[in-house]
N, C-alpha and C. Protein backbone atom coordinates (compact mmCIF):
# COMPACT_ATOMS: atom_id res chain seq x y z
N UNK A 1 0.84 -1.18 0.00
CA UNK A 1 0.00 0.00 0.00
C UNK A 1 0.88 1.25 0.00
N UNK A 2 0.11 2.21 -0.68
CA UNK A 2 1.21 3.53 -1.24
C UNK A 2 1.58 4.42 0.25
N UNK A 3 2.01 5.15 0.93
CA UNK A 3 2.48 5.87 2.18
C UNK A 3 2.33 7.47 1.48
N UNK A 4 2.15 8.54 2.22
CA UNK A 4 2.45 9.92 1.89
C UNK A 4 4.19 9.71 2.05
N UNK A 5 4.99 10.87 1.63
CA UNK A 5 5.99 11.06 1.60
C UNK A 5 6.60 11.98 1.75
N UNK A 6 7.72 12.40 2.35
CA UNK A 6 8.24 13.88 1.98
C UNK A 6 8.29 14.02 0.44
N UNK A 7 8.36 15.54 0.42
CA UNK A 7 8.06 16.19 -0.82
C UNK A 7 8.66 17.15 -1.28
N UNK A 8 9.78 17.19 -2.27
CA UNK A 8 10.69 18.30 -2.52
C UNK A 8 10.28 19.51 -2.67
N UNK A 9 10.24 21.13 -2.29
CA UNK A 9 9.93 21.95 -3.04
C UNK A 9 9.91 22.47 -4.50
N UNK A 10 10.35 21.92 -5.12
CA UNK A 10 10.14 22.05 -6.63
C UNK A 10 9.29 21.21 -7.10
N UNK A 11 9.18 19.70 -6.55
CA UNK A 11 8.16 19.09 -6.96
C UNK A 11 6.96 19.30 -6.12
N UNK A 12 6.59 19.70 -5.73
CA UNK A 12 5.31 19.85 -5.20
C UNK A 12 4.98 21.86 -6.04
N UNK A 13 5.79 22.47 -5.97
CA UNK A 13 5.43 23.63 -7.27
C UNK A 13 5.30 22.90 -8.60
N UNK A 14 5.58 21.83 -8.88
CA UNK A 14 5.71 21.17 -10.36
C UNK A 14 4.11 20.54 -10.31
N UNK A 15 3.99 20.24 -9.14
CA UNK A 15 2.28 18.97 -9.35
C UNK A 15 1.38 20.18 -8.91
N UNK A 16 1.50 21.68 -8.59
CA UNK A 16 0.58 22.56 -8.40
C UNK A 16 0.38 22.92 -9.45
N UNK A 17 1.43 23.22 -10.31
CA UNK A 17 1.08 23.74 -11.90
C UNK A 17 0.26 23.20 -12.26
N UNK A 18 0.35 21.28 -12.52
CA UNK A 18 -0.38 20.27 -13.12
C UNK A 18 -1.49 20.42 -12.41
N UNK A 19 -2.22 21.03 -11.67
CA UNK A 19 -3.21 21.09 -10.59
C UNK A 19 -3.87 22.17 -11.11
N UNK A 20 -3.43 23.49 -12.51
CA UNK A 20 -4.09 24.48 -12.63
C UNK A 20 -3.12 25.56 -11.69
N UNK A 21 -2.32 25.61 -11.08
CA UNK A 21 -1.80 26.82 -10.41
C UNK A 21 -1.40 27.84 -11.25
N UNK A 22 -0.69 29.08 -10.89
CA UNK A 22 0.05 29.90 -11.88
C UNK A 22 1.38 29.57 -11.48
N UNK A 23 2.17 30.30 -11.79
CA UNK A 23 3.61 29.90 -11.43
C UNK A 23 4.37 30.79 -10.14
N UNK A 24 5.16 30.53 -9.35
CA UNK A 24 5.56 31.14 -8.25
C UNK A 24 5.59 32.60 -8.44
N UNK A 25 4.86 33.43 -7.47
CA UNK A 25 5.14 34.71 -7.51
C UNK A 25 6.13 35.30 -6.11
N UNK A 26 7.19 36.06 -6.32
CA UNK A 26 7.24 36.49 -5.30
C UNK A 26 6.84 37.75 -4.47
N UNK A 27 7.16 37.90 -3.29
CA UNK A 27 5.59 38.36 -2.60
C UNK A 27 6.14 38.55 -0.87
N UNK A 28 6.53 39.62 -0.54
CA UNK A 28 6.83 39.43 1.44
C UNK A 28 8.01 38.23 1.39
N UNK A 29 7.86 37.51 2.43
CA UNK A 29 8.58 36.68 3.00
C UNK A 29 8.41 35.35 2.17
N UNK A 30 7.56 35.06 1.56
CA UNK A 30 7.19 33.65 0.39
C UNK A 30 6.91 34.43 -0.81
N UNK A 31 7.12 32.81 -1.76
CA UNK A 31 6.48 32.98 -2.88
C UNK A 31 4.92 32.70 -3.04
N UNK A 32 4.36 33.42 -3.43
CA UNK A 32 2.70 32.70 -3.52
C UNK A 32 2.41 32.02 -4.68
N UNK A 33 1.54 31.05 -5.33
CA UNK A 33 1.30 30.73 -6.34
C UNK A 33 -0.51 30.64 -6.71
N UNK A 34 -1.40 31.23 -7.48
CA UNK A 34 -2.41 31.31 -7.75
C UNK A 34 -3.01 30.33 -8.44
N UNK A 35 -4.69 30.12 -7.79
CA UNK A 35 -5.50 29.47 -8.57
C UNK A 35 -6.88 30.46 -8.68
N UNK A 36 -6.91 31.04 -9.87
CA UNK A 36 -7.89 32.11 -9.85
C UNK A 36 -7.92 33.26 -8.92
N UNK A 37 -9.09 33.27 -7.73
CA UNK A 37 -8.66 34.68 -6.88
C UNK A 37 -8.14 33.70 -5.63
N UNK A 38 -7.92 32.41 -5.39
CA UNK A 38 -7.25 31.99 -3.84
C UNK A 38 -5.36 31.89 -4.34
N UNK A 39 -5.03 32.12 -3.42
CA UNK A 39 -3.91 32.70 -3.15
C UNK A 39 -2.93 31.58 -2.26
N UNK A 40 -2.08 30.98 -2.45
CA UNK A 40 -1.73 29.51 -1.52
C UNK A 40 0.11 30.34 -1.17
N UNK A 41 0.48 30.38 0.23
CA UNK A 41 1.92 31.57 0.29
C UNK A 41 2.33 29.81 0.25
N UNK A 42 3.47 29.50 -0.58
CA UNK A 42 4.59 28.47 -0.58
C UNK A 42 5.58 28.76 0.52
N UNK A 43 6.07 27.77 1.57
CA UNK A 43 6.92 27.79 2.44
C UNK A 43 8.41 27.84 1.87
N UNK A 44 9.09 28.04 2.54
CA UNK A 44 10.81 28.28 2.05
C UNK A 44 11.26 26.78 2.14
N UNK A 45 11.08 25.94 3.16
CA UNK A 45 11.78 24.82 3.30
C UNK A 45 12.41 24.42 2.13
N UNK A 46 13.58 23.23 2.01
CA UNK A 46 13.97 23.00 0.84
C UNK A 46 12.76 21.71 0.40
N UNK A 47 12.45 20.69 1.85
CA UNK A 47 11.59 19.45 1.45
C UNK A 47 10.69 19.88 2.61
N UNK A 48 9.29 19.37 2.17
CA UNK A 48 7.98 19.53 2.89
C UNK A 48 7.84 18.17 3.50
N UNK A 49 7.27 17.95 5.00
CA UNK A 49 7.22 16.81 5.74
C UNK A 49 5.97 16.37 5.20
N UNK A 50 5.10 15.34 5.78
CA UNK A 50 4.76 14.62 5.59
C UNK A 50 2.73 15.69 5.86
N UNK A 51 3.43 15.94 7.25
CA UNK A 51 2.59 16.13 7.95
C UNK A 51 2.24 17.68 7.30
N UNK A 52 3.03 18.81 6.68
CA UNK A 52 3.39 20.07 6.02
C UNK A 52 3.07 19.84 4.84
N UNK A 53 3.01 19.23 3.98
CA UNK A 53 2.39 18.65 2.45
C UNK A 53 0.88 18.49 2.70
N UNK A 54 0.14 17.53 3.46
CA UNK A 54 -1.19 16.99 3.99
C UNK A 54 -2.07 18.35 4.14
N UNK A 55 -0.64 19.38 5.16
CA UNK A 55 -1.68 20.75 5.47
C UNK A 55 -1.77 21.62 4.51
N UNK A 56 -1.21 21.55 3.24
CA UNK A 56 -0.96 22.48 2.39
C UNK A 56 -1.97 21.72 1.57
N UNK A 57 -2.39 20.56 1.23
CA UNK A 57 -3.26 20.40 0.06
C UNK A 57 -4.52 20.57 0.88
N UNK A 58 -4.31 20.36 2.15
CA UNK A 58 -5.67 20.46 2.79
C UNK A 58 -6.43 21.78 2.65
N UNK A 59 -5.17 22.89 2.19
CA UNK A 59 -5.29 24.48 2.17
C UNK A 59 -5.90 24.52 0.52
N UNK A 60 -5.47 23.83 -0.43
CA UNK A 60 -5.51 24.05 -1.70
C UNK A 60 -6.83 23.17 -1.99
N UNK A 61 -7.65 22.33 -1.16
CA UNK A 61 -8.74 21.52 -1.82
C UNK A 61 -9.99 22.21 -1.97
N UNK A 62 -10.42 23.53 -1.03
CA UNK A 62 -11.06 24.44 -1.15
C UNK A 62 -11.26 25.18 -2.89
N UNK A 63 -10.01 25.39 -3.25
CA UNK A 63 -9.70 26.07 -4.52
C UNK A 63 -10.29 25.41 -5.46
N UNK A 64 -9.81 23.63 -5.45
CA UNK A 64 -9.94 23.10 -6.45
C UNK A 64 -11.34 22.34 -6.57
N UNK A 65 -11.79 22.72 -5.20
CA UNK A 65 -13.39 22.09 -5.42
C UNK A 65 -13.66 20.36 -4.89
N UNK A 66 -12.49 19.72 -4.66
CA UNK A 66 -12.41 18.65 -4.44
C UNK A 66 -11.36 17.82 -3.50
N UNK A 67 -10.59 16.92 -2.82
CA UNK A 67 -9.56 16.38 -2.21
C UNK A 67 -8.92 15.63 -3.23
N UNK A 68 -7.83 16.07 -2.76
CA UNK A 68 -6.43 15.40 -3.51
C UNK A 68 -6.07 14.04 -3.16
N UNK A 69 -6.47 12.85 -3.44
CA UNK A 69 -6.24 11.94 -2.79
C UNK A 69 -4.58 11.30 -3.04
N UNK A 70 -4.17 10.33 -2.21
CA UNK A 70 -2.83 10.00 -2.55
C UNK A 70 -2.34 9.32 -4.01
N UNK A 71 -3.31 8.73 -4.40
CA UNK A 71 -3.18 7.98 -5.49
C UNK A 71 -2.84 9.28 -6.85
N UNK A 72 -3.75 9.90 -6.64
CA UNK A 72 -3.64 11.50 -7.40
C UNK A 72 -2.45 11.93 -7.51
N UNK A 73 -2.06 12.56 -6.06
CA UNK A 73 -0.65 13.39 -5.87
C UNK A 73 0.46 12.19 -6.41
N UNK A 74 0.28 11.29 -6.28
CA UNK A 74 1.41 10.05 -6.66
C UNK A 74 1.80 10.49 -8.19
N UNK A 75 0.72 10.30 -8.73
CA UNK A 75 1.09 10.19 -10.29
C UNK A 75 1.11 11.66 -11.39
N UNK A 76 0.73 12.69 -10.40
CA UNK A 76 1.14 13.98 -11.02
C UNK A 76 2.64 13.78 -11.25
């Protein structure tokens, strides 16, 4: 059975694109990246934990109208 995983910062900006995002803006202290008018600030870390990935799509499922399930985020 598949596990969540850490998650590089470039790849997780790479599967937001594929998700409809715009591309990193920078912006204050983060970069933000857009989906229409919601607004998602990207963290600096170099890799996102497990538990920091989970809260960030949990932030972005609002936008997209739906949950990201693992099988999903896997194969972006």
């Amino acid at each position: 059975m598949a596990r969540w995983t850490p998650c590089k910062r470039r790849t997780f900006i790479r599967k937001l694109k594929k998700l409809g995002f715009g591309p990193p803006q920078p912006g204050g202290r983060h970069f933000y990246m857009r989906l229409g008018t919601f607004t998602l600030a990207i963290p600096n870390n170099d890799e996102f934990s497990v538990l920091q990935l989970r809260l960030l799509l949990r932030e972005v499922e609002p936008a997209l109208g739906r949950a990201v399930s693992l099988d999903e985020w896997s194969k972006l």
